[in-house]
Protein backbone atom coordinates (compact mmCIF):
# COMPACT_ATOMS: atom_id res chain seq x y z
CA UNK A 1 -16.20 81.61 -122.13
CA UNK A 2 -19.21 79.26 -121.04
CA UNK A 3 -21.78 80.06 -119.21
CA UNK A 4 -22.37 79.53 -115.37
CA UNK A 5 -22.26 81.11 -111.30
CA UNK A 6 -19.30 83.28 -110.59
CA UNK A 7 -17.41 81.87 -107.86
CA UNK A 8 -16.73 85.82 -106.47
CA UNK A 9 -20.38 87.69 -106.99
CA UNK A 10 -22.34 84.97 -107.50
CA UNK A 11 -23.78 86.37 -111.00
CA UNK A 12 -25.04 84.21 -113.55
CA UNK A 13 -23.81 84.37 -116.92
CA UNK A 14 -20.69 84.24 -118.67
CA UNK A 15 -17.50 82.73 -117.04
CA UNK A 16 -13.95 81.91 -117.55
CA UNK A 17 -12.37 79.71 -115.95
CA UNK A 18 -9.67 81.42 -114.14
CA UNK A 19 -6.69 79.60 -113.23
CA UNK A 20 -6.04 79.92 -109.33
CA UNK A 21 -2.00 78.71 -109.30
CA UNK A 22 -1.56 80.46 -112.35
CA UNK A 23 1.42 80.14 -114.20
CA UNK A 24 5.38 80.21 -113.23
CA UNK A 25 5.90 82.98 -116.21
CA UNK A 26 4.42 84.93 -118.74
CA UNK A 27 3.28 82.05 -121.87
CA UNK A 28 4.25 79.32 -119.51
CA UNK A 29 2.18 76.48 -119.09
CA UNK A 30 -0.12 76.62 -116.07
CA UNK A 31 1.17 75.63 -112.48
CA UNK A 32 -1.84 73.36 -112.02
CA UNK A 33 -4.00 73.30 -115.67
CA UNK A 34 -6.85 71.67 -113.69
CA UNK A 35 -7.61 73.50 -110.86
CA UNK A 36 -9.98 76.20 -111.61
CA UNK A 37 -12.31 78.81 -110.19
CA UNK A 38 -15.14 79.92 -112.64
CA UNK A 39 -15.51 84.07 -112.65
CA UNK A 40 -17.19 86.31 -114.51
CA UNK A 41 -15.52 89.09 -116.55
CA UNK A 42 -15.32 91.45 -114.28
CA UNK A 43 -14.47 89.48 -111.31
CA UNK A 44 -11.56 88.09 -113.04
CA UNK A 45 -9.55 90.89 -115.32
CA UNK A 46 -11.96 94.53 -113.83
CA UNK A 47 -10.50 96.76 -112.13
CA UNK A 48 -11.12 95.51 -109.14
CA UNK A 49 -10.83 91.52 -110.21
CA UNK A 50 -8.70 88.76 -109.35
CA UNK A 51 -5.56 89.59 -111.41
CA UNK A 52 -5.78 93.38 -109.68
CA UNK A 53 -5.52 92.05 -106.38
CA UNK A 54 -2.95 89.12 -107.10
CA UNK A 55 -0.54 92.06 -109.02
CA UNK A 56 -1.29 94.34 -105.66
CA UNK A 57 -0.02 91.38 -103.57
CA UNK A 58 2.61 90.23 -105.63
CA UNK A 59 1.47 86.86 -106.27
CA UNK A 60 0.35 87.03 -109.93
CA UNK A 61 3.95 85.57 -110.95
CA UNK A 62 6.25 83.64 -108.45
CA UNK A 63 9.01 85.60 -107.70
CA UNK A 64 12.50 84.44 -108.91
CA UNK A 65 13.33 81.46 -106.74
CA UNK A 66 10.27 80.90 -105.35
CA UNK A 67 9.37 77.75 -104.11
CA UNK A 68 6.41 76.96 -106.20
CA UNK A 69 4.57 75.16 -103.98
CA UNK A 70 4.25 78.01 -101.64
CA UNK A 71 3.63 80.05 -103.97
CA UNK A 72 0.43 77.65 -105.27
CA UNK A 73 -0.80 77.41 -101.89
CA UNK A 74 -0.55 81.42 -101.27
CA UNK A 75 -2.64 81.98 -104.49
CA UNK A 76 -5.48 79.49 -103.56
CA UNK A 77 -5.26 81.08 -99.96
CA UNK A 78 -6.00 84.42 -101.44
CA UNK A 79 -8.88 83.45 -103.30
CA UNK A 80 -10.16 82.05 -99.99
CA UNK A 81 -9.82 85.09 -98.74
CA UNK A 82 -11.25 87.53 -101.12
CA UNK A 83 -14.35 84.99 -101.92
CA UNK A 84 -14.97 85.30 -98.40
CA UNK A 85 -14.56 88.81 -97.81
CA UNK A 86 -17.31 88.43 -100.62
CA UNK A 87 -19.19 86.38 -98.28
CA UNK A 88 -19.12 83.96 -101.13
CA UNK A 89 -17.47 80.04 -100.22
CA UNK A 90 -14.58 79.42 -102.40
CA UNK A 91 -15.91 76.08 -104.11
CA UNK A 92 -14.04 73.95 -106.52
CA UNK A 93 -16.09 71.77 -109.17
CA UNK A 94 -14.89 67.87 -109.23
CA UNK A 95 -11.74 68.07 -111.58
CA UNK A 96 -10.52 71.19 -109.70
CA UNK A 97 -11.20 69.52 -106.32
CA UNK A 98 -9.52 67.03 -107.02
CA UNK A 99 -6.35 69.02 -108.69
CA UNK A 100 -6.63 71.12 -105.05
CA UNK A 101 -6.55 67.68 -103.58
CA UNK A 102 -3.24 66.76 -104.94
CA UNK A 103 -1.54 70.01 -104.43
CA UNK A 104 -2.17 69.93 -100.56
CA UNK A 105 -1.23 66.22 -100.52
CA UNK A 106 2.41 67.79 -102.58
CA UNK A 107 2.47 70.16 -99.81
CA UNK A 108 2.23 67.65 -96.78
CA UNK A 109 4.70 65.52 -98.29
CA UNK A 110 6.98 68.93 -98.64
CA UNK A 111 6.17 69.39 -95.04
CA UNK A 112 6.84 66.29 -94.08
CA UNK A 113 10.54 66.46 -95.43
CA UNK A 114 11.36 69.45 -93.94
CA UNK A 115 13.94 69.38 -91.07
């Protein structure tokens, strides 16, 4: 853990960088290593955290079949959504901006080939 703001509460103090595409299974690699959201303890394993909402949703793990890029975008939409329901902006530091960057340009292009 390093140091920094949490992206959810805005505390200062320790952070971890949380991965918002996660993975496509348990000890898999991550969906998108890059693109991170930095959150403090509690906003990202607590009760109440990040990985308690995406296992309430169902997003945590794609489901078998998924399309993955969906399932990317659905993640990064709900941490949108629960940063502001925080009334906190979901901001992404350069390397993760850019990582978000190239999974909406993978999405258009998926868009763009669909019938």
């Amino acid at each position: 853990m390093t140091r920094g703001l949490c992206t959810m509460c805005g505390r200062l103090g320790p952070i971890h960088a949380h991965h918002a595409t996660g993975r496509p299974r348990p000890g898999a690699g991550y969906l998108d290593g890059a693109l991170t959201i930095p959150l403090c303890p509690g906003c990202h394993v607590g009760a109440g955290g990040t990985h308690a909402v995406l296992r309430t949703v169902r997003l945590e793990w794609p489901a078998p079949g998924a399309d993955f890029t969906a399932h990317r975008l659905r993640r990064v939409a709900l941490h949108a959504v629960v940063a502001a329901d925080a009334g906190r902006p979901l901001a992404f530091a350069p390397p993760s901006a850019r990582a978000l960057a190239a999974l909406l340009r993978e999405a258009a292009t998926v868009i763009e080939g669909a019938p």
